[in-house]
C-alpha atoms as a PDB file:
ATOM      1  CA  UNK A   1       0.000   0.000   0.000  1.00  0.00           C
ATOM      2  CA  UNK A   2       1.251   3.366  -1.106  1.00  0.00           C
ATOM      3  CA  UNK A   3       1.412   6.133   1.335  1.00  0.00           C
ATOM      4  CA  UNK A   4      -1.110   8.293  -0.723  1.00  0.00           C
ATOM      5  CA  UNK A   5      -3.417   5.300  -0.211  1.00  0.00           C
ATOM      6  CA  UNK A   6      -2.544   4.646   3.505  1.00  0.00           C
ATOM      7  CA  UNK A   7      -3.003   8.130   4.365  1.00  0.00           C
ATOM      8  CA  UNK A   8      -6.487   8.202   2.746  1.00  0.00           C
ATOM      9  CA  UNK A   9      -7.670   5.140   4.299  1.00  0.00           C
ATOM     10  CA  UNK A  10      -6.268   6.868   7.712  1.00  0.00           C
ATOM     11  CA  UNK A  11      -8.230   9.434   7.425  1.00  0.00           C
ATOM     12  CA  UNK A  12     -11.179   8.567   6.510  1.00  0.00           C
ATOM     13  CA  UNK A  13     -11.464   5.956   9.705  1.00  0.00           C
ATOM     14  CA  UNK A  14     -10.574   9.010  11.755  1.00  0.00           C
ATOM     15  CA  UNK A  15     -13.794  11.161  10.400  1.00  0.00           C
ATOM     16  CA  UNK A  16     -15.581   8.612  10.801  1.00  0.00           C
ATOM     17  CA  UNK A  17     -14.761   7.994  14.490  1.00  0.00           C
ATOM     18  CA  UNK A  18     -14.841  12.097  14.782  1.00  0.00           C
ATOM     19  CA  UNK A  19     -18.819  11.644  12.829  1.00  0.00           C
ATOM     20  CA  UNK A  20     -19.441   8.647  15.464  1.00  0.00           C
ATOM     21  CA  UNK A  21     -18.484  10.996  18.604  1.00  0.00           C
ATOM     22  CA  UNK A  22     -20.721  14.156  17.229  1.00  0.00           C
ATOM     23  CA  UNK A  23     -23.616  12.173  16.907  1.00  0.00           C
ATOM     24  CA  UNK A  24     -23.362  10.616  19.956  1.00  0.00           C
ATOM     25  CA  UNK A  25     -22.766  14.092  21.429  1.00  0.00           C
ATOM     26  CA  UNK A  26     -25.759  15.548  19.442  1.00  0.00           C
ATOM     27  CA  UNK A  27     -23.766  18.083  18.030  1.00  0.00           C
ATOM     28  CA  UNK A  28     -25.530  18.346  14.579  1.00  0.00           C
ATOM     29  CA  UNK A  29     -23.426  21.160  13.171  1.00  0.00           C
ATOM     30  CA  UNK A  30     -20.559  18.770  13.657  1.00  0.00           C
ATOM     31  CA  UNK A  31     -22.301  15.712  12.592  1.00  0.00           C
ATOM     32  CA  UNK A  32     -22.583  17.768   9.083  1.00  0.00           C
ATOM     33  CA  UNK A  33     -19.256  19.247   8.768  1.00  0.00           C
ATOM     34  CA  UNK A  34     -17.866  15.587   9.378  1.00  0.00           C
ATOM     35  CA  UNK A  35     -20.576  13.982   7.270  1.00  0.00           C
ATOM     36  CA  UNK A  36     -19.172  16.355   4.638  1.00  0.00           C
ATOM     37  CA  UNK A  37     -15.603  15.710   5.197  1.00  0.00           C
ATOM     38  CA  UNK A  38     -16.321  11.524   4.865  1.00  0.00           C
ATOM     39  CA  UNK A  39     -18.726  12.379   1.585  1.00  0.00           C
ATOM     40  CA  UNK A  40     -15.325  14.050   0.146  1.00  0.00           C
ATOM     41  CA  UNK A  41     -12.519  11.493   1.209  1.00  0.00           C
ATOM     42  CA  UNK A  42     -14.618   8.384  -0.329  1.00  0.00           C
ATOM     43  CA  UNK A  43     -15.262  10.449  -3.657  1.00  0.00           C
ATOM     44  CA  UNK A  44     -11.577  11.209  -3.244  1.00  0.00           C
ATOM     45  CA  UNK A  45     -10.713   6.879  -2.233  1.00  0.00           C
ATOM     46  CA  UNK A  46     -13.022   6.496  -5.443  1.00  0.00           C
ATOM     47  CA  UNK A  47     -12.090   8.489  -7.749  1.00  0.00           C
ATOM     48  CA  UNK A  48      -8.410   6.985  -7.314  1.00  0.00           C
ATOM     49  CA  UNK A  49      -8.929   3.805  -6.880  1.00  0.00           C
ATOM     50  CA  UNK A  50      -8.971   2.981  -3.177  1.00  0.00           C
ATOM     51  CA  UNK A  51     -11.038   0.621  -1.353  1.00  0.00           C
ATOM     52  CA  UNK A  52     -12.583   1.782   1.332  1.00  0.00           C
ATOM     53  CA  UNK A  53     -14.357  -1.159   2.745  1.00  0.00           C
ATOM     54  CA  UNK A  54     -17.570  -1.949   4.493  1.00  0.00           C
ATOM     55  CA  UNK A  55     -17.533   0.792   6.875  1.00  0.00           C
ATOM     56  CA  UNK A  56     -20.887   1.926   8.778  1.00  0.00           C
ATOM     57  CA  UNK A  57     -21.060   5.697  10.041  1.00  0.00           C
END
C-alpha cells in the first residue's frame, strides 16, 4: 500500500470515528461538517482507486 493510499484510508477511519463521537454528542453542526468531510474522502478513495471497505457511520 502506497502512502497516498494509507493516508487516505487513515483518514477517513478518523472522520468517521470524529462523525461517530458528534452524533453521539448531538452536536448536529458537527455531525454535518464531518458527514461532509467523509462524503469528500470516499469520492476522493473512489475516484483513485482505493477501497474503502464496508464501513458503517
Amino acid at each position: 500500500m502506497d502512502a497516498f493510499t494509507a493516508g487516505l484510508l487513515q483518514r477517513i477511519r478518523a472522520t468517521e470515528s470524529d462523525l461517530s463521537r458528534a452524533r453521539d454528542e448531538g452536536d448536529d453542526f458537527l455531525v454535518e461538517v464531518e458527514q461532509g468531510e467523509l462524503d469528500d474522502l470516499r469520492r476522493l478513495a473512489a475516484e483513485h482507486g482505493v477501497e474503502v471497505g464496508a464501513t458503517s457511520v
